[in-house]
N, C-alpha and C. Protein backbone atom coordinates (compact mmCIF):
# COMPACT_ATOMS: atom_id res chain seq x y z
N UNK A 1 -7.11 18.62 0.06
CA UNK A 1 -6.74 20.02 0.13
C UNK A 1 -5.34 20.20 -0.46
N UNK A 2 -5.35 20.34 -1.87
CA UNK A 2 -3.90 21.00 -2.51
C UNK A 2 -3.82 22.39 -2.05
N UNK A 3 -2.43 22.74 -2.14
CA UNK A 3 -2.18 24.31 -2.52
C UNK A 3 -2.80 24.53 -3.55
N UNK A 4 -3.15 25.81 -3.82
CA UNK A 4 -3.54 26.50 -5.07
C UNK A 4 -2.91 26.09 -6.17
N UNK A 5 -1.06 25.98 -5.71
CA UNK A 5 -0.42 25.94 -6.88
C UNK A 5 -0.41 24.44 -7.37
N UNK A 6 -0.83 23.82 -6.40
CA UNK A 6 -0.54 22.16 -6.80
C UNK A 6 0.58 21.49 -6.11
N UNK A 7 1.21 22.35 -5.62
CA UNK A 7 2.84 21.81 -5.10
C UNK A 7 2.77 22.00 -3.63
N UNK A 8 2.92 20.57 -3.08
CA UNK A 8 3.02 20.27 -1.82
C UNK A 8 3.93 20.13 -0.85
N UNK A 9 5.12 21.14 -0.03
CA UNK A 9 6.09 21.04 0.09
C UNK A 9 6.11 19.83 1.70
N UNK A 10 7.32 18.98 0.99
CA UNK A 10 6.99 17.64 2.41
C UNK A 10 9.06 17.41 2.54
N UNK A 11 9.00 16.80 3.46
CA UNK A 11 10.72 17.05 4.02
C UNK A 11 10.70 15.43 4.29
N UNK A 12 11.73 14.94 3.39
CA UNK A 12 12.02 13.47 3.52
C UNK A 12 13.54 13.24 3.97
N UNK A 13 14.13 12.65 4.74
CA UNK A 13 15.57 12.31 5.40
C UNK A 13 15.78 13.97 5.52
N UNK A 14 15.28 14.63 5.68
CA UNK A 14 16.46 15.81 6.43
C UNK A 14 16.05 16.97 5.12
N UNK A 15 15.83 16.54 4.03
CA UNK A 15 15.65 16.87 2.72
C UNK A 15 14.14 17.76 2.52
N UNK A 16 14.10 18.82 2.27
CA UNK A 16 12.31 19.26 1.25
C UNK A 16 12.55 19.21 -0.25
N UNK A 17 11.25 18.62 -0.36
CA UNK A 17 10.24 18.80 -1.41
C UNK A 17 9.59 19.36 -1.95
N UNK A 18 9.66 20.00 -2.97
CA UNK A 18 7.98 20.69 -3.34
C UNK A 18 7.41 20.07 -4.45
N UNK A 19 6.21 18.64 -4.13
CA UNK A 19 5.67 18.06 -4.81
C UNK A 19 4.24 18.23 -5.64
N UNK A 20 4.60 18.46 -6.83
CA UNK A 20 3.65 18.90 -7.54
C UNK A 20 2.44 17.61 -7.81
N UNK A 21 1.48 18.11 -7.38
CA UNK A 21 0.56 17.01 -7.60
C UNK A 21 -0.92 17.31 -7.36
N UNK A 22 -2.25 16.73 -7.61
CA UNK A 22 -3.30 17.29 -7.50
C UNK A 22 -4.10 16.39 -6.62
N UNK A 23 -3.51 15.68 -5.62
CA UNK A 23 -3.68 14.78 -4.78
C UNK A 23 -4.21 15.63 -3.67
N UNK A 24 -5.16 15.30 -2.90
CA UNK A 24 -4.96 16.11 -1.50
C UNK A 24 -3.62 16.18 -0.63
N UNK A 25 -3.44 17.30 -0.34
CA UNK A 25 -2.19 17.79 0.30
C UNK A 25 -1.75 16.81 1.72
N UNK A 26 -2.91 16.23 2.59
CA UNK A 26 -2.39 15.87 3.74
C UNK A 26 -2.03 14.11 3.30
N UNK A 27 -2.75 13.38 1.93
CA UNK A 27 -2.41 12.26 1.44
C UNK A 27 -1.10 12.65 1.21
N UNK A 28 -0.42 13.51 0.27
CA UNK A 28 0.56 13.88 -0.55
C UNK A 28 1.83 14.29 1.09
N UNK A 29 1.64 14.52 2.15
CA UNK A 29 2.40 14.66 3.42
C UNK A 29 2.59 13.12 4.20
N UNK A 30 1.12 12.60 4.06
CA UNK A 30 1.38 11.07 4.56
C UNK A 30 2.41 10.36 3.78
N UNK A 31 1.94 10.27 2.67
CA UNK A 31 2.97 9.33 1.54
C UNK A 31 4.73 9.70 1.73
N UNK A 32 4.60 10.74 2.07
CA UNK A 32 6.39 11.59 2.46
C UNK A 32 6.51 11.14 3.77
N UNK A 33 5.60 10.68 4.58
CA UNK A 33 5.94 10.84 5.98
C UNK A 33 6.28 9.13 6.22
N UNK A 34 5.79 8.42 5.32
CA UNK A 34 5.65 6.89 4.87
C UNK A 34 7.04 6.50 4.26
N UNK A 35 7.12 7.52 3.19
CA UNK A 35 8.82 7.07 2.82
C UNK A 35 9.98 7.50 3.71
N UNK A 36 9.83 8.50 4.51
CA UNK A 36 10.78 8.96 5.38
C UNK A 36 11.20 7.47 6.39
N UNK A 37 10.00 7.57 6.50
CA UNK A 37 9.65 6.61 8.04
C UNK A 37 10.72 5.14 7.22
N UNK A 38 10.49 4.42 6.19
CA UNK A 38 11.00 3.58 5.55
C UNK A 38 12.54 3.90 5.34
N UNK A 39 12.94 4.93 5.21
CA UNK A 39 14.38 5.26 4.82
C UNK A 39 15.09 5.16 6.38
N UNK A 40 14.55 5.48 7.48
CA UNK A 40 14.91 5.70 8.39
C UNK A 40 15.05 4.30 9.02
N UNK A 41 14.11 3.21 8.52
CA UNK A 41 14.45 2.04 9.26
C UNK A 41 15.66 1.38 8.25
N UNK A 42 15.23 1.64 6.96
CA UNK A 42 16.92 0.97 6.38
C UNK A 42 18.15 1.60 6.77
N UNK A 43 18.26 2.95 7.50
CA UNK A 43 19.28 3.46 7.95
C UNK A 43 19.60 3.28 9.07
N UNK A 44 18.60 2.39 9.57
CA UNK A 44 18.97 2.11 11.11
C UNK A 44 19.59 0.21 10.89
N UNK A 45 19.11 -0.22 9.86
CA UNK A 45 19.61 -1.53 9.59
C UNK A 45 20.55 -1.84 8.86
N UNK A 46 21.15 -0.74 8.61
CA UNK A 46 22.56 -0.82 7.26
C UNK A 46 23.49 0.23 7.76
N UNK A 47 24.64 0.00 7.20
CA UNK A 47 26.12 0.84 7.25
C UNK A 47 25.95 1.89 7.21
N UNK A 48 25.59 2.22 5.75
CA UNK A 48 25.82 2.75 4.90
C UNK A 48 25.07 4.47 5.63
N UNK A 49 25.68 5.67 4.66
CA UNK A 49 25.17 6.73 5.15
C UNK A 49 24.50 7.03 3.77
N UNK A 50 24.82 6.72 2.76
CA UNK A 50 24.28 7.27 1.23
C UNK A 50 22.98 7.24 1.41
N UNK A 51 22.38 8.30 1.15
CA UNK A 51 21.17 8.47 0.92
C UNK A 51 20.75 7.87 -0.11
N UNK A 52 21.02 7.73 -1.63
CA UNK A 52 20.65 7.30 -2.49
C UNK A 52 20.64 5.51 -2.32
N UNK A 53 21.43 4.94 -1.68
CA UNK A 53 21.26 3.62 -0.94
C UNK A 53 20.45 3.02 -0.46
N UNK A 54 20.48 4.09 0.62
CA UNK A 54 19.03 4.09 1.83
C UNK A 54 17.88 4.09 0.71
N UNK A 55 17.49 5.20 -0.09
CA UNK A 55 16.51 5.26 -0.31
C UNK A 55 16.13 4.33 -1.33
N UNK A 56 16.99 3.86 -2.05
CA UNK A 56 16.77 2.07 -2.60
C UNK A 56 16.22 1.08 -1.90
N UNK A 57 16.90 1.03 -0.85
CA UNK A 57 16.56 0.01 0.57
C UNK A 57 15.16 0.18 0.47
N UNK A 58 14.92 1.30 0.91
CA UNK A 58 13.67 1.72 1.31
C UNK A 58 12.28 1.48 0.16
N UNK A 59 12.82 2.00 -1.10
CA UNK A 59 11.72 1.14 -2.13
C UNK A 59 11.85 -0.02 -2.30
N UNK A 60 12.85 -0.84 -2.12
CA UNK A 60 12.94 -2.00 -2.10
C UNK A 60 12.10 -2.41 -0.77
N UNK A 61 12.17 -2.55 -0.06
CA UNK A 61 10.85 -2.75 1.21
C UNK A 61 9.40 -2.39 0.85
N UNK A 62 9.18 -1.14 0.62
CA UNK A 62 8.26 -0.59 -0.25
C UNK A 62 7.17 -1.28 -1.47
N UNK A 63 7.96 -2.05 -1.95
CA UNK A 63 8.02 -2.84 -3.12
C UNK A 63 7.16 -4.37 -2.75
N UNK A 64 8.47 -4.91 -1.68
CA UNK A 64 7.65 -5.70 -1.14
C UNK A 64 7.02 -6.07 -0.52
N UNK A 65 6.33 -5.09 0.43
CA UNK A 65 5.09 -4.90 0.96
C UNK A 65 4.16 -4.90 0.29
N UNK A 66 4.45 -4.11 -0.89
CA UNK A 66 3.06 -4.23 -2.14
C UNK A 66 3.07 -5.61 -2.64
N UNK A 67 3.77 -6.22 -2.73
CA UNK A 67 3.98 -7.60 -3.67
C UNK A 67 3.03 -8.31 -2.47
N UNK A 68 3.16 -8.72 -0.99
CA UNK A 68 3.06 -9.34 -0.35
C UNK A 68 1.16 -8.92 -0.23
N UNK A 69 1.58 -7.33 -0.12
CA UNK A 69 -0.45 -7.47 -0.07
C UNK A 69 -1.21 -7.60 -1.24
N UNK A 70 -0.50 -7.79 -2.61
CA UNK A 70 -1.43 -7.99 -3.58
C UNK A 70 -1.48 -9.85 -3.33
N UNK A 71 -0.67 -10.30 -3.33
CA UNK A 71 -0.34 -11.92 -3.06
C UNK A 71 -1.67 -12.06 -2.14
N UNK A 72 -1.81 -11.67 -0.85
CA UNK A 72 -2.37 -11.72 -0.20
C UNK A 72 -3.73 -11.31 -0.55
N UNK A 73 -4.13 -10.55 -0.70
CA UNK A 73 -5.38 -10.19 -1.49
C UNK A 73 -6.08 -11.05 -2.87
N UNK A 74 -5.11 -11.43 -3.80
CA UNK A 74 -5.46 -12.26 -4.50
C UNK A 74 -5.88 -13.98 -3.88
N UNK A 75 -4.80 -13.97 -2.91
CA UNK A 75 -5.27 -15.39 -2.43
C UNK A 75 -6.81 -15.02 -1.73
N UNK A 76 -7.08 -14.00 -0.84
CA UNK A 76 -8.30 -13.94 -0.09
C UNK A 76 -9.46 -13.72 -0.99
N UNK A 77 -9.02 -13.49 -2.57
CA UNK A 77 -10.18 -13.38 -3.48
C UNK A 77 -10.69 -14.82 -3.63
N UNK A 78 -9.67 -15.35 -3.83
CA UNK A 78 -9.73 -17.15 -4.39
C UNK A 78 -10.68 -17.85 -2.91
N UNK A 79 -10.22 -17.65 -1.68
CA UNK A 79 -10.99 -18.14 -0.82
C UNK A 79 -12.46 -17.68 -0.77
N UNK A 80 -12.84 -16.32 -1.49
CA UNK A 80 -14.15 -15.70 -1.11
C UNK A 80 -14.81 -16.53 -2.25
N UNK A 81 -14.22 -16.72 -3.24
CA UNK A 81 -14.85 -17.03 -4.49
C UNK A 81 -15.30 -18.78 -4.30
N UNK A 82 -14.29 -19.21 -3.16
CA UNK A 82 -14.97 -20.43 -3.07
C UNK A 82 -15.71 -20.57 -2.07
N UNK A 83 -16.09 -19.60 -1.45
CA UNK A 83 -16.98 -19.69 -0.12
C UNK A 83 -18.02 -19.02 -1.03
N UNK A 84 -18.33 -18.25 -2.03
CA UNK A 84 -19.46 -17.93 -2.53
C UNK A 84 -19.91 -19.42 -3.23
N UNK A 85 -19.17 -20.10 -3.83
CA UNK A 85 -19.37 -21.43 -4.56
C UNK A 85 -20.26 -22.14 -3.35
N UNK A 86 -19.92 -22.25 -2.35
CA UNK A 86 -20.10 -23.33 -1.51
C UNK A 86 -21.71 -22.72 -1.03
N UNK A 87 -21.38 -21.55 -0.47
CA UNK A 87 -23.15 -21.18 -0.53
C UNK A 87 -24.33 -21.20 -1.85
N UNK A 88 -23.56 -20.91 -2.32
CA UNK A 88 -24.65 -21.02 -3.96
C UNK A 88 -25.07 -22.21 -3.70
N UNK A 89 -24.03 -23.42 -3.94
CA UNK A 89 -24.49 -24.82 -3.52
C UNK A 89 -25.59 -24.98 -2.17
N UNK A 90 -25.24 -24.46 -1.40
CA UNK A 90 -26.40 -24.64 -0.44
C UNK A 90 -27.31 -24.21 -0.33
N UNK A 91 -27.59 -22.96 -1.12
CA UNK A 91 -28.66 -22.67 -1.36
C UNK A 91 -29.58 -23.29 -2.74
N UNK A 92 -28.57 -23.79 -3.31
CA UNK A 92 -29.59 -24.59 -4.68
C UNK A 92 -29.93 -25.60 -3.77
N UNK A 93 -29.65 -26.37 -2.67
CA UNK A 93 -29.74 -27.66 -2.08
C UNK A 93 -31.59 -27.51 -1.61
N UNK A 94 -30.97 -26.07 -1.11
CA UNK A 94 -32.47 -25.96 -0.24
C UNK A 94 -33.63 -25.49 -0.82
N UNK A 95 -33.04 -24.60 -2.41
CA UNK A 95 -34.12 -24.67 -3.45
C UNK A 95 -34.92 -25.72 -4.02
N UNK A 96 -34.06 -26.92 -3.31
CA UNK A 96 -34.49 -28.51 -4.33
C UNK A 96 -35.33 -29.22 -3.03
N UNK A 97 -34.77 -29.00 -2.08
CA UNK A 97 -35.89 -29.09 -0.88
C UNK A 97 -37.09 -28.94 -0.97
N UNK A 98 -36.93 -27.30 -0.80
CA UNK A 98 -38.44 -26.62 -0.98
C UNK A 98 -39.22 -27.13 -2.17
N UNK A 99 -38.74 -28.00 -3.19
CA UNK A 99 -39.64 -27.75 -4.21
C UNK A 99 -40.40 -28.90 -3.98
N UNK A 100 -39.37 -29.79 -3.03
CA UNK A 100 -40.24 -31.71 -3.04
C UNK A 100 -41.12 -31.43 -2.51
C-alpha cells in the first residue's frame, strides 16, 4: 500500500522523511523503523551525538549483518548440496539393489 503519490513519509532519529518509492508503504515504514532502531543502538554505544556518525555506525552494523547472513546462507547452500549428494548416492545404492 503506497500513497498515491509514491512518497512515504517515515521519521528516523527525531528526523521525517518523505520517501519516494513504489514499495508498499508499511515495508517502506518497517525499513525506517529498522534503521532508526540501529542508529539508536550505536547512540547508545558511542560518545558521540553527530548524527551523521551515528548513522555510519549504524550502516556499518547494517552492512554486517548482511555480510554475515549471506556467509551464512552460502555456507547452508554448500551443506544442502552435499546432503542432496549423499541421498542421490543412496538412492542409486538402492536402485542397484532392486535391480539384483
Amino acid at each position: 500500500m503506497t500513497t498515491s503519490s509514491g512518497v512515504v513519509p517515515v521519521e528516523i532519529c527525531g528526523q521525517r522523511y518523505p520517501i519516494r518509492s513504489n514499495l508498499d508503504a508499511r515495508y517502506v515504514t518497517e525499513l525506517a523503523g529498522y534503521v532508526d532502531a540501529k542508529i539508536r543502538v550505536a547512540a547508545e554505544s558511542s560518545a558521540t551525538t553527530d548524527t551523521l556518525r551515528l548513522a555510519v555506525l549504524a550502516a556499518l552494523n547494517i552492512a554486517d549483518e548482511y555480510f554475515r547472513c549471506q556467509d551464512r546462507q552460502e555456507r547452508g547452500q554448500g551443506a544442502l548440496a552435499e546432503r542432496t549428494r549423499q541421498i542421490e548416492q543412496l538412492v542409486d545404492r538402492a536402485l542397484r539393489l532392486a535391480e539384483d
